[in-house]
Protein backbone atom coordinates (compact mmCIF):
# COMPACT_ATOMS: atom_id res chain seq x y z
CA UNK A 1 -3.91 -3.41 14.85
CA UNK A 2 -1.41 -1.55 13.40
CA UNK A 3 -0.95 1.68 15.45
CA UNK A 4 0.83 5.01 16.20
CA UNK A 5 1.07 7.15 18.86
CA UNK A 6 2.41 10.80 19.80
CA UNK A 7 5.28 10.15 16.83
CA UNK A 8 6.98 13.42 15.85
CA UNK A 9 9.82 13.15 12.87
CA UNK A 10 12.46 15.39 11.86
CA UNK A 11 15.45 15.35 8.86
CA UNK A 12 18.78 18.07 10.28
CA UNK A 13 16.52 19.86 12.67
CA UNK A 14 13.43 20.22 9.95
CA UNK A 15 9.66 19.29 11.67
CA UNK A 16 7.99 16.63 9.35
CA UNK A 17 5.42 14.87 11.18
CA UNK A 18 4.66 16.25 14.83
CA UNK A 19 2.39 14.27 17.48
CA UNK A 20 0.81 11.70 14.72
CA UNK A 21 -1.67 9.48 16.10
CA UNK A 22 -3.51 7.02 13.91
CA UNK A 23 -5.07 3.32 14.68
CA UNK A 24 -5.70 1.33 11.66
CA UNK A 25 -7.95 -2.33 12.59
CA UNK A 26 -6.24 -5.33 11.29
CA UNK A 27 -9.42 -6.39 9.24
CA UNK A 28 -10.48 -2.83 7.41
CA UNK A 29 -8.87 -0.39 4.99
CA UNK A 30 -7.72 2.72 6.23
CA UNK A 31 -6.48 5.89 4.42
CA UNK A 32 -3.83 8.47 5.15
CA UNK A 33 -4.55 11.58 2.56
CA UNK A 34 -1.93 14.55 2.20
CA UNK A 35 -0.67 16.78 -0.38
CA UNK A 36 2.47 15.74 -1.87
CA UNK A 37 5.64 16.22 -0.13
CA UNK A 38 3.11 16.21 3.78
CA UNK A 39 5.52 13.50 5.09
CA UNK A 40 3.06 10.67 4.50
CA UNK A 41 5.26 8.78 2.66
CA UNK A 42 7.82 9.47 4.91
CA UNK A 43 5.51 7.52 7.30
CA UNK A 44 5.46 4.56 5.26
CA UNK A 45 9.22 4.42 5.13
CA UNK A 46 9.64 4.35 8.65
CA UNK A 47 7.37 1.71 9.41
CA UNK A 48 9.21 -0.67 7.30
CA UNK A 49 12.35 0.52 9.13
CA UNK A 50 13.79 2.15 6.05
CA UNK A 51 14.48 5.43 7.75
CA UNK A 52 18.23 4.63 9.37
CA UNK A 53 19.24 7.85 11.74
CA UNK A 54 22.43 7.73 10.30
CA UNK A 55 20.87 9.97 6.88
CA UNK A 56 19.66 12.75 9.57
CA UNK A 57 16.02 10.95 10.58
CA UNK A 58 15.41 10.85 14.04
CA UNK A 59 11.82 10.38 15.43
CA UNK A 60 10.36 9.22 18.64
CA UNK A 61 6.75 7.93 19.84
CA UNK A 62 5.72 4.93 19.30
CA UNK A 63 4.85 2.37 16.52
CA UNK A 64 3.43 -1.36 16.46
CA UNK A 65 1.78 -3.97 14.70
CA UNK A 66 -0.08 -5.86 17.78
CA UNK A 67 2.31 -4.94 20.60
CA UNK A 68 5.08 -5.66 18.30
CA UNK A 69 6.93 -2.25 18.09
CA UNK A 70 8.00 -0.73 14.48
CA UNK A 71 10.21 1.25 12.59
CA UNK A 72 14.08 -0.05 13.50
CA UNK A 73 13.75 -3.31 10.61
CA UNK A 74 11.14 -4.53 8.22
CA UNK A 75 8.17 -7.09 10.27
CA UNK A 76 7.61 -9.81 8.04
CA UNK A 77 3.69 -10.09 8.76
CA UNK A 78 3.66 -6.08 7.29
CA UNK A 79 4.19 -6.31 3.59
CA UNK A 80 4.16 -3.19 1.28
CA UNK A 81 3.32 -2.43 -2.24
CA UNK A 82 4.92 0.54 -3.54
CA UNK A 83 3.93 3.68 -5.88
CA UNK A 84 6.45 2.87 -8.77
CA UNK A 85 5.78 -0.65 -10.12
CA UNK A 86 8.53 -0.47 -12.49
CA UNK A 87 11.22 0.05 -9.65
CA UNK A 88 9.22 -2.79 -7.48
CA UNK A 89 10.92 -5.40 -9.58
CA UNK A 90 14.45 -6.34 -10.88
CA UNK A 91 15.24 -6.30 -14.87
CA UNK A 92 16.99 -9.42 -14.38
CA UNK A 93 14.74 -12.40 -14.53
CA UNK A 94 11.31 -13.77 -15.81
CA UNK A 95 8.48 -12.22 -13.21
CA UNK A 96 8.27 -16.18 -12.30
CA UNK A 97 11.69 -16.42 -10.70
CA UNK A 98 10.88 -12.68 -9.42
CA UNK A 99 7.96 -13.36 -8.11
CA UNK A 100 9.41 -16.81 -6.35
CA UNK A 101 12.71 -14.52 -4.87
CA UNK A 102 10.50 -13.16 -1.62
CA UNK A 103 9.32 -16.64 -0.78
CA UNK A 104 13.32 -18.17 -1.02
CA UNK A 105 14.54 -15.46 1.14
CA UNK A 106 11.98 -16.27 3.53
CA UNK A 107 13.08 -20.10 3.18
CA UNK A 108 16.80 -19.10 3.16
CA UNK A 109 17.47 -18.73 -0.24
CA UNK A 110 16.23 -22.55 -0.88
CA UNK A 111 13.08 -24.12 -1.60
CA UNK A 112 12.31 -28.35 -2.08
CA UNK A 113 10.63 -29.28 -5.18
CA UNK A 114 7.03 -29.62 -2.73
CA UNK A 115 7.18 -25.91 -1.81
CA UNK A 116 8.18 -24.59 -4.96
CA UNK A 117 5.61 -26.59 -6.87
CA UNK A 118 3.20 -25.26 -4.22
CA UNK A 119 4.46 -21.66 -4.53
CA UNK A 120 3.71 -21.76 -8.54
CA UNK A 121 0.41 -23.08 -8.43
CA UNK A 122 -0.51 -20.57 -5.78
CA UNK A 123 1.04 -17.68 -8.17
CA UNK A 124 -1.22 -19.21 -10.85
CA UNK A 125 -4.15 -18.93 -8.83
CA UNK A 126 -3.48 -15.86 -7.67
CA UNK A 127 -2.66 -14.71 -11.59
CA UNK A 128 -6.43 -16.00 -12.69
CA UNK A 129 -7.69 -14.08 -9.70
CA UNK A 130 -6.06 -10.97 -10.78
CA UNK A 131 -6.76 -11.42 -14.39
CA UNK A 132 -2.92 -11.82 -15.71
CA UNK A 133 -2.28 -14.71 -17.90
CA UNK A 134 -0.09 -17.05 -17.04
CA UNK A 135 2.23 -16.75 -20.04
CA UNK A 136 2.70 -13.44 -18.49
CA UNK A 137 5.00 -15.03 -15.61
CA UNK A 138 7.86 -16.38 -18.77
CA UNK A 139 8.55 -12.32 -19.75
CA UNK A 140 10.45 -9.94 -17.82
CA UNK A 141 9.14 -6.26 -16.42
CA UNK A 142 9.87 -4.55 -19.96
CA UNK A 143 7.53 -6.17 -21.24
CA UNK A 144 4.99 -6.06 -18.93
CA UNK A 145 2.75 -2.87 -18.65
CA UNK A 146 2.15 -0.34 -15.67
CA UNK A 147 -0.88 -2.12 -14.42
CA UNK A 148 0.48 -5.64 -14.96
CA UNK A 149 3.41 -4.65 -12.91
CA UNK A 150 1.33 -3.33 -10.46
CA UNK A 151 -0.81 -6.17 -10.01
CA UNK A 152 1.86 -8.48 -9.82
CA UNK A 153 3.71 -6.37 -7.14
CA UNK A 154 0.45 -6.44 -5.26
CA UNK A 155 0.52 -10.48 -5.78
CA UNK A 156 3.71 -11.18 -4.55
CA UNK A 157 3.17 -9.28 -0.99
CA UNK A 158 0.54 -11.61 -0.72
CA UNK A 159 2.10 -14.64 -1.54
CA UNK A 160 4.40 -14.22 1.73
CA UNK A 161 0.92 -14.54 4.09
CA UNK A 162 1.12 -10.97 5.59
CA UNK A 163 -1.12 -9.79 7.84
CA UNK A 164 -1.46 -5.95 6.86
CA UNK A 165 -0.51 -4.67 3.92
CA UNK A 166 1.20 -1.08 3.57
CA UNK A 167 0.43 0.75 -0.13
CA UNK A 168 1.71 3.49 -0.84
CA UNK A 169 0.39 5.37 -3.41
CA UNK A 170 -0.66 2.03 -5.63
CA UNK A 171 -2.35 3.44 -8.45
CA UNK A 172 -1.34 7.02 -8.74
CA UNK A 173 0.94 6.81 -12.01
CA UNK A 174 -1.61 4.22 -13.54
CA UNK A 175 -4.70 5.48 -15.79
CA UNK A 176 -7.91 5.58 -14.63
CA UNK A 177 -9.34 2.49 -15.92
CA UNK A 178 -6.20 0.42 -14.29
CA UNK A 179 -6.60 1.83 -11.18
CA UNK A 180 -10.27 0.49 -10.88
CA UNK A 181 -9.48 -2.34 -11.52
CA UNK A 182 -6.90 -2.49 -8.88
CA UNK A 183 -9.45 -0.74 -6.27
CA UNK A 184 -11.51 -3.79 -7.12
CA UNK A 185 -8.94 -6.33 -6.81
CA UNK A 186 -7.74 -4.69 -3.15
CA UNK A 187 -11.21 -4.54 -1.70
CA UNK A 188 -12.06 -8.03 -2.70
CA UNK A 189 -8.80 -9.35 -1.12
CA UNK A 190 -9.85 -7.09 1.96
CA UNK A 191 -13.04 -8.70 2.31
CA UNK A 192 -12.26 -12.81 1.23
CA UNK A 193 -9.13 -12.78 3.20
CA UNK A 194 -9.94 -10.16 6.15
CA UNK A 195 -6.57 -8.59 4.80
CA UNK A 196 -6.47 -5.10 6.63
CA UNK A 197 -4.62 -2.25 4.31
CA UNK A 198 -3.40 1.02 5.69
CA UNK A 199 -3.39 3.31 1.95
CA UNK A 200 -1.24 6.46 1.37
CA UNK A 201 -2.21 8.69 -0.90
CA UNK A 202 -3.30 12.21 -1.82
CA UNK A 203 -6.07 11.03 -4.20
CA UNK A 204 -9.25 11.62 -2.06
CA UNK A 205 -12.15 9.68 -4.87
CA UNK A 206 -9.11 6.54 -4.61
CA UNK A 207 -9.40 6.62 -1.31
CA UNK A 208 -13.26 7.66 0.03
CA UNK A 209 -13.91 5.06 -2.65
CA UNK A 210 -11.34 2.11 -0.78
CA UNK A 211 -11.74 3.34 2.99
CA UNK A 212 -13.19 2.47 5.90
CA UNK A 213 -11.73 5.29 7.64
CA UNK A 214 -9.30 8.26 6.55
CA UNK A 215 -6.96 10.27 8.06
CA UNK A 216 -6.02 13.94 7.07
CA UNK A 217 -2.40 15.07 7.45
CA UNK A 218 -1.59 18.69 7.29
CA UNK A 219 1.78 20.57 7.73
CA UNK A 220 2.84 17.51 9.46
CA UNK A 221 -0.38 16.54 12.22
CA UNK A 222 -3.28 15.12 11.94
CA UNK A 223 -6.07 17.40 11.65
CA UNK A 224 -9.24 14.73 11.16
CA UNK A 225 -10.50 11.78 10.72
CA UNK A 226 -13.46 9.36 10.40
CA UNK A 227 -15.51 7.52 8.21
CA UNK A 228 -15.17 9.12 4.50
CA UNK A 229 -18.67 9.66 3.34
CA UNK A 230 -19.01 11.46 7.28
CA UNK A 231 -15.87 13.12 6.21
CA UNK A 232 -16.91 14.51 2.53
CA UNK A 233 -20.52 15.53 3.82
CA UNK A 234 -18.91 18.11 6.64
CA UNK A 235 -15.02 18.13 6.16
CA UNK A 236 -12.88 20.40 8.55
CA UNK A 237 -9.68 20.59 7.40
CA UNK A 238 -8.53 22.98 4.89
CA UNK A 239 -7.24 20.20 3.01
CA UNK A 240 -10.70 17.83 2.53
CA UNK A 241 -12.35 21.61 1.37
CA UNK A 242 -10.06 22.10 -0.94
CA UNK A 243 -10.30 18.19 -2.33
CA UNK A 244 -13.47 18.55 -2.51
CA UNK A 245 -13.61 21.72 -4.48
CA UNK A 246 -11.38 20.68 -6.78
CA UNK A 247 -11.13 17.39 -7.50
CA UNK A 248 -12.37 16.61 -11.04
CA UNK A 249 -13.48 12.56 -10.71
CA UNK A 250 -14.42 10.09 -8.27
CA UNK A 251 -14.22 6.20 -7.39
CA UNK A 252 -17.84 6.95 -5.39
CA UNK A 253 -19.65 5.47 -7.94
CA UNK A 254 -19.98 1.93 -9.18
CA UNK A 255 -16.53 0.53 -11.02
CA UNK A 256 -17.14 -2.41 -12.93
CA UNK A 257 -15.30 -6.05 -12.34
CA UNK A 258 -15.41 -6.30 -16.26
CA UNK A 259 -13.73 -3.60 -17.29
CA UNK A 260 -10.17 -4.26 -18.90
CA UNK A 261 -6.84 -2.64 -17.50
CA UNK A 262 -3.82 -4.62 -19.32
């Protein structure tokens, strides 16, 4: 389970995120939903231990994946996909060698012929799976589009056998038609491989669509949470009201497995 409890963050004396609790199962997807610039990103950084104090971050409460305590250096079994697929991988290389870089750092920067022949053919399974032809893995990222890139950043967290995966924001600057097919590709690894997900965002149809449960951040705290279809049928936050009021599509319908998002 990958939990928090009574954290509070601030930058130079500024409140970010005060008393956050939030519990997130190892097997189900959960959301965290805020307007831009709430802190929830902010959240995600410091779980993979990429807020140093030295830049002015201090926080304290507590953080874990299973008893194993968070937010000083990255856990290995806690893999994230982030918003910006285009910054998730180098320009140097073929997305092959890119996507084989995670794995050799985890060997120690060298892998036999057996586990890099096993490596590719689980890429290639994983590219069929994900509907990204091979010949895909011989180009670099400028050739590649948004939702390519994005599916293959997804891929290679998975390749390293993590046992929660942290997204933040992973479909936001993609159109709509990519992102479905991504919300379809993240729920059916979340249900084959009983891959729990913890999902920041601020796009409320992404997420009531992906959830299991959602969490509401306001001005910092945590203001409500639950199941989402409990959530949209009596919200209490300002926040879900205003969501709901305004928000001009939704993932709450059926998305199709068939449609096309290269």
């Amino acid at each position: 389970m990958f939990r928090i409890k009574n954290l509070s963050l601030t930058i130079r004396n500024q409140i970010l995120l005060k008393e956050i609790h939030l519990e997130a199962k190892s097997n189900q997807i959960t959301g965290l939903i805020g307007r831009s610039g709430s802190g929830k990103s902010t959240l995600f950084r410091l779980a993979l231990g990429l807020l140093p104090k030295v830049k002015g971050y201090q926080w304290k409460g507590q953080m874990d994946w299973n008893g194993i305590s968070l937010g000083k250096e990255m856990n290995p079994k806690l893999q994230p996909v982030f918003q910006d697929p285009f910054g998730s991988f180098s320009p140097f290389g073929t997305m092959g060698e890119l996507l084989l870089e995670p794995i050799r750092i985890q060997k120690n920067l060298f892998l036999n012929h057996k586990e890099k022949t096993e490596a590719e053919n689980q890429i290639k399974v994983f590219c069929e799976k994900f509907d990204l032809p091979i010949s895909l893995l011989s180009k670099t990222k400028q050739e590649l589009s948004g939702g390519q890139l994005q599916r293959f950043a997804i891929l290679r967290a998975i390749l390293l056998k993590p046992e929660f995966l942290l997204l933040d924001e992973p479909v936001t600057a993609l159109d709509v038609l990519v992102q479905k097919k991504i919300a379809e590709e993240l729920k059916s690894i979340n249900l084959e491989n009983k891959l729990g997900m913890l999902i920041v965002s601020h796009d409320l149809g992404f997420l009531s669509y992906m959830c299991d449960e959602i969490f509401v951040l306001e001005d910092g705290v945590i203001t409500e949470f639950g199941n989402p279809k409990l959530l949209l049928k009596d919200p209490k936050s300002n926040l879900l009201k205003e969501l709901i009021q305004s928000r001009d599509h939704s993932f709450g319908g059926a998305t199709s497995s068939s449609e096309s998002s290269n």
